[in-house]
C-alpha atoms as a PDB file:
ATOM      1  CA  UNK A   1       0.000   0.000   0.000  1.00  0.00           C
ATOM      2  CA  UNK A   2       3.063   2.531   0.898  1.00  0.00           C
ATOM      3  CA  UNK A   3       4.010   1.947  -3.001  1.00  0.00           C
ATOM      4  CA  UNK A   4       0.516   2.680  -3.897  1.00  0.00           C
ATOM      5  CA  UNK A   5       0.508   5.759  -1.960  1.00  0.00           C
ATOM      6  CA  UNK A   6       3.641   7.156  -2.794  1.00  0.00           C
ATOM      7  CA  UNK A   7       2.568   6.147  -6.286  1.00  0.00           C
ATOM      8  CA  UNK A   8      -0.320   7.932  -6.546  1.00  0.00           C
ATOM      9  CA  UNK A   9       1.477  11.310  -4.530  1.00  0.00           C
ATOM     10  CA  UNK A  10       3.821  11.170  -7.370  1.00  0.00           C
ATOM     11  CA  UNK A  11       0.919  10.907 -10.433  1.00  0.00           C
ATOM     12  CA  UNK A  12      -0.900  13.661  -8.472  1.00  0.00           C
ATOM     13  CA  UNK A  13       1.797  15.790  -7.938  1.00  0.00           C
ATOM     14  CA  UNK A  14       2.736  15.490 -11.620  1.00  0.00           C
ATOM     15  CA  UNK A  15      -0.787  16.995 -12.858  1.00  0.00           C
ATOM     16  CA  UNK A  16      -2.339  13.019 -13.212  1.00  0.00           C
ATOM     17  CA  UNK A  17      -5.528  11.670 -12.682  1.00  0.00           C
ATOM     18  CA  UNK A  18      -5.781   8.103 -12.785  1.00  0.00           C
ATOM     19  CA  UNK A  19      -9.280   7.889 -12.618  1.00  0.00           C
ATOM     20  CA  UNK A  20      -9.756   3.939 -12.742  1.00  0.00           C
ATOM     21  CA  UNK A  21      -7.494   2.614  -9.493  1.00  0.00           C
ATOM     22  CA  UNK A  22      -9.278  -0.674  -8.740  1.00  0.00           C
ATOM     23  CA  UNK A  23      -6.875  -3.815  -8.277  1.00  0.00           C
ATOM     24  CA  UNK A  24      -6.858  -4.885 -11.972  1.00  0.00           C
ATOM     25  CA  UNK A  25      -4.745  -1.940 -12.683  1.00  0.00           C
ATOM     26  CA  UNK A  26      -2.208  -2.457 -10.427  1.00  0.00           C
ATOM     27  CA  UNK A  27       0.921  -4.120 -10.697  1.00  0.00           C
ATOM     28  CA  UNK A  28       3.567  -5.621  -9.066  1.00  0.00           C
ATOM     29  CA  UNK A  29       7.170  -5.933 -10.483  1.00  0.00           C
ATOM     30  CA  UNK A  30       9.660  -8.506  -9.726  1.00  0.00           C
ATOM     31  CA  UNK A  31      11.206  -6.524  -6.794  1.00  0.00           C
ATOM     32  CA  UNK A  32       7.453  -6.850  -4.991  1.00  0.00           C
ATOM     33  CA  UNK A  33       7.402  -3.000  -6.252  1.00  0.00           C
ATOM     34  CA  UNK A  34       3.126  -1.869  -6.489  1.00  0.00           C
ATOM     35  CA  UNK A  35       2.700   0.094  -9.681  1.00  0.00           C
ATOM     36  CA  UNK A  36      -0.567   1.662 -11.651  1.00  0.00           C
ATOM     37  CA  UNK A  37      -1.220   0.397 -15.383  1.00  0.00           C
ATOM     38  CA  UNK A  38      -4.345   0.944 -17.563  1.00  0.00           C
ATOM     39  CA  UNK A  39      -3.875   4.886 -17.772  1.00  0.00           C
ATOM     40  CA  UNK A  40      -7.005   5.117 -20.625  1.00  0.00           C
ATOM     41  CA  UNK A  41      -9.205   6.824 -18.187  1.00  0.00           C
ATOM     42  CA  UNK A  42      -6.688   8.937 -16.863  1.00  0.00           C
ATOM     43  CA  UNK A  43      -6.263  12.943 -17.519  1.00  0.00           C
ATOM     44  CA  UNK A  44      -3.311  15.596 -17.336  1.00  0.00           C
ATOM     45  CA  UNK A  45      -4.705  18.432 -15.622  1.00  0.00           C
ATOM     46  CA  UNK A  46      -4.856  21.955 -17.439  1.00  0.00           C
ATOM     47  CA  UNK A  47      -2.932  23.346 -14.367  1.00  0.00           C
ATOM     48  CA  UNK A  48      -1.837  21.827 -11.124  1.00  0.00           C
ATOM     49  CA  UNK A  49      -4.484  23.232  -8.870  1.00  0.00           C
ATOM     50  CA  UNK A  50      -7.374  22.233 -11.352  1.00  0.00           C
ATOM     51  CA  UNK A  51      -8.522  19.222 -10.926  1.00  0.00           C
ATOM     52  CA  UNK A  52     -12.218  19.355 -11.141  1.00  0.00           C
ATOM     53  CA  UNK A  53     -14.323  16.950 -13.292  1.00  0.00           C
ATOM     54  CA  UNK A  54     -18.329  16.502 -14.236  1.00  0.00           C
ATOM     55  CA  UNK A  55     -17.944  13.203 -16.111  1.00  0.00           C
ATOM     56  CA  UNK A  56     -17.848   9.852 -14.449  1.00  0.00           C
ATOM     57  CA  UNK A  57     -15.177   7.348 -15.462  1.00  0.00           C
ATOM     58  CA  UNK A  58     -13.739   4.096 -14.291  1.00  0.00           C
ATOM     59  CA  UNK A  59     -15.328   1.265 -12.298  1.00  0.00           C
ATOM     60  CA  UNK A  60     -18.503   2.000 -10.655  1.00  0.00           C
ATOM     61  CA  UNK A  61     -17.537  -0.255  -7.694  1.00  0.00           C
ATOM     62  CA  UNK A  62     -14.826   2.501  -6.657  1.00  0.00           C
ATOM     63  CA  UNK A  63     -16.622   5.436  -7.577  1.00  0.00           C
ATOM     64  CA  UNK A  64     -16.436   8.276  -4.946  1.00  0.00           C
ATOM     65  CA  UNK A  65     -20.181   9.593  -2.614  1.00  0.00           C
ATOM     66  CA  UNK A  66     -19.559  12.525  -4.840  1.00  0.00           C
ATOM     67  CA  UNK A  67     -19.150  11.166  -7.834  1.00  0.00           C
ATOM     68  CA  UNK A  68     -22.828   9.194  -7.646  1.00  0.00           C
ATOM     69  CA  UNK A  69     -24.320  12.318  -6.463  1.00  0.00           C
ATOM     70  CA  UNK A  70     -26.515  13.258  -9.069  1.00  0.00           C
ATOM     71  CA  UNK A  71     -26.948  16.953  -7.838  1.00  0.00           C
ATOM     72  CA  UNK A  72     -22.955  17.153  -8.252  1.00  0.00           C
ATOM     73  CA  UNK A  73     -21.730  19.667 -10.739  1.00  0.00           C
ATOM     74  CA  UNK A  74     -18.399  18.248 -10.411  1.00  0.00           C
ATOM     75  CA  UNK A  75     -15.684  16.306  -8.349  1.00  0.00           C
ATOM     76  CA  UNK A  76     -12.000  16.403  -7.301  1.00  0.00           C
ATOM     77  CA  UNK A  77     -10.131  13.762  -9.369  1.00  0.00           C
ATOM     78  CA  UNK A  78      -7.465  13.470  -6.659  1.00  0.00           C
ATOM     79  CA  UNK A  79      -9.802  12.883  -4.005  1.00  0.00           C
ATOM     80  CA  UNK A  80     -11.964  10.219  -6.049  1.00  0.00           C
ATOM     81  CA  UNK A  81      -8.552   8.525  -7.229  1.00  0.00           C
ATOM     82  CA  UNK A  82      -7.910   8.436  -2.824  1.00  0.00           C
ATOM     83  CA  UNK A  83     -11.168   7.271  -2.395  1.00  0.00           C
ATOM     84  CA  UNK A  84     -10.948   4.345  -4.938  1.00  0.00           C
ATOM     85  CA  UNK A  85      -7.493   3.681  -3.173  1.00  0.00           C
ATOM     86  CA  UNK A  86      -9.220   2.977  -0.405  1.00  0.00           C
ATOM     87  CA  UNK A  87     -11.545   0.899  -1.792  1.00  0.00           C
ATOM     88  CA  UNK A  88      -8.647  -0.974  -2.855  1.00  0.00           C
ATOM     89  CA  UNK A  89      -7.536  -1.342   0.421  1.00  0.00           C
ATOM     90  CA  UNK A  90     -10.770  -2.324   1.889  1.00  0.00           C
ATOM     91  CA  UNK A  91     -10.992  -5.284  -1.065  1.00  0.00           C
ATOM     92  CA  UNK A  92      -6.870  -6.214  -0.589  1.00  0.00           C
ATOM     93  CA  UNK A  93      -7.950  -6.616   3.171  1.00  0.00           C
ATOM     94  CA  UNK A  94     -11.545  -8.229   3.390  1.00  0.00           C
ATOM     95  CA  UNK A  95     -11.414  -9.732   0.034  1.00  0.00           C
ATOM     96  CA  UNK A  96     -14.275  -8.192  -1.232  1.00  0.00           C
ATOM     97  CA  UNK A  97     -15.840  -5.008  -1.794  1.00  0.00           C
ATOM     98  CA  UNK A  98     -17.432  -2.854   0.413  1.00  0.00           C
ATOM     99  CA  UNK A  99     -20.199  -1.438  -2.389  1.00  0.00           C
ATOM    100  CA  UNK A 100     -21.805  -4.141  -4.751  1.00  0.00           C
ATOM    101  CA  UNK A 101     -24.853  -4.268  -5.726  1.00  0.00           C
ATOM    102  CA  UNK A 102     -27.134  -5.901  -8.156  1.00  0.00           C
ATOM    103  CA  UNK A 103     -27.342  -2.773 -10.537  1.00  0.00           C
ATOM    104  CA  UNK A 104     -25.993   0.492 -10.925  1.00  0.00           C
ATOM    105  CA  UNK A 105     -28.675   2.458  -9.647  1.00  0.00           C
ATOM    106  CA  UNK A 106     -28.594   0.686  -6.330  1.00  0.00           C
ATOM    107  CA  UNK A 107     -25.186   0.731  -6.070  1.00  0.00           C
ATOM    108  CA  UNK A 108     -24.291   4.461  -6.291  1.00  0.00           C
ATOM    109  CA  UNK A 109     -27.269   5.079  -3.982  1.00  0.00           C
ATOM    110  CA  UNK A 110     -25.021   2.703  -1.702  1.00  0.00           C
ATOM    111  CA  UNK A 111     -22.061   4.351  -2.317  1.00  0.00           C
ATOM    112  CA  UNK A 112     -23.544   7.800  -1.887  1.00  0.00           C
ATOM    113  CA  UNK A 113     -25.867   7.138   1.476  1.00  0.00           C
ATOM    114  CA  UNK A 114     -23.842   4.102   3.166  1.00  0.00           C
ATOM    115  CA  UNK A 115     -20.856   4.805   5.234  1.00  0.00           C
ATOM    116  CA  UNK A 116     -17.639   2.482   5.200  1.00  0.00           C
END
């Protein structure tokens, strides 16, 4: 998880949204090194402070409260990439995930009204 963390510090700090972190897209090298892969949802930010989106990408099972709020006009990227981190974390430790639900509709109401 530290590699994950540092990781994503270093994406974010760089002006990079992943926007998909779920534990398909992460790898680990031969050193037992975590790194992110899949970066086809991911966005470079217009400038380093900006990092506000009104689409919804990535895999609804890690989608942020905000991001299934449909009265949301938009959402930090880096705080929906910590969120699904944490999600990750959750799933890594419990081995399974904290939000799923027969459909989407259920399942961002889930996300959005359920705490962790």
């Amino acid at each position: 998880m530290r590699d994950l963390v540092e990781g994503l510090d270093y994406l974010h700090g760089m002006g990079i949204c992943h926007r998909d972190i779920k534990p398909m897209n992460i790898l680990v090298d031969r050193n037992n090194v975590c790194k992110y892969a899949d970066f086809g949802s991911s966005e470079i930010l217009k400038t380093p402070t900006e990092d506000i989106f009104s689409d919804s990408v990535g895999t609804y099972q890690f989608f942020s409260p905000e991001m299934c709020d449909e009265n949301c006009h938009g959402y930090s990227g880096r705080a929906a990439d910590i969120w699904a981190l944490g999600i990750v974390l959750y799933a890594l430790c419990f081995n399974c995930l904290p939000f799923d639900c027969e459909n989407e509709t259920d399942l961002f109401k889930a996300i959005f009204e359920n705490e962790l």
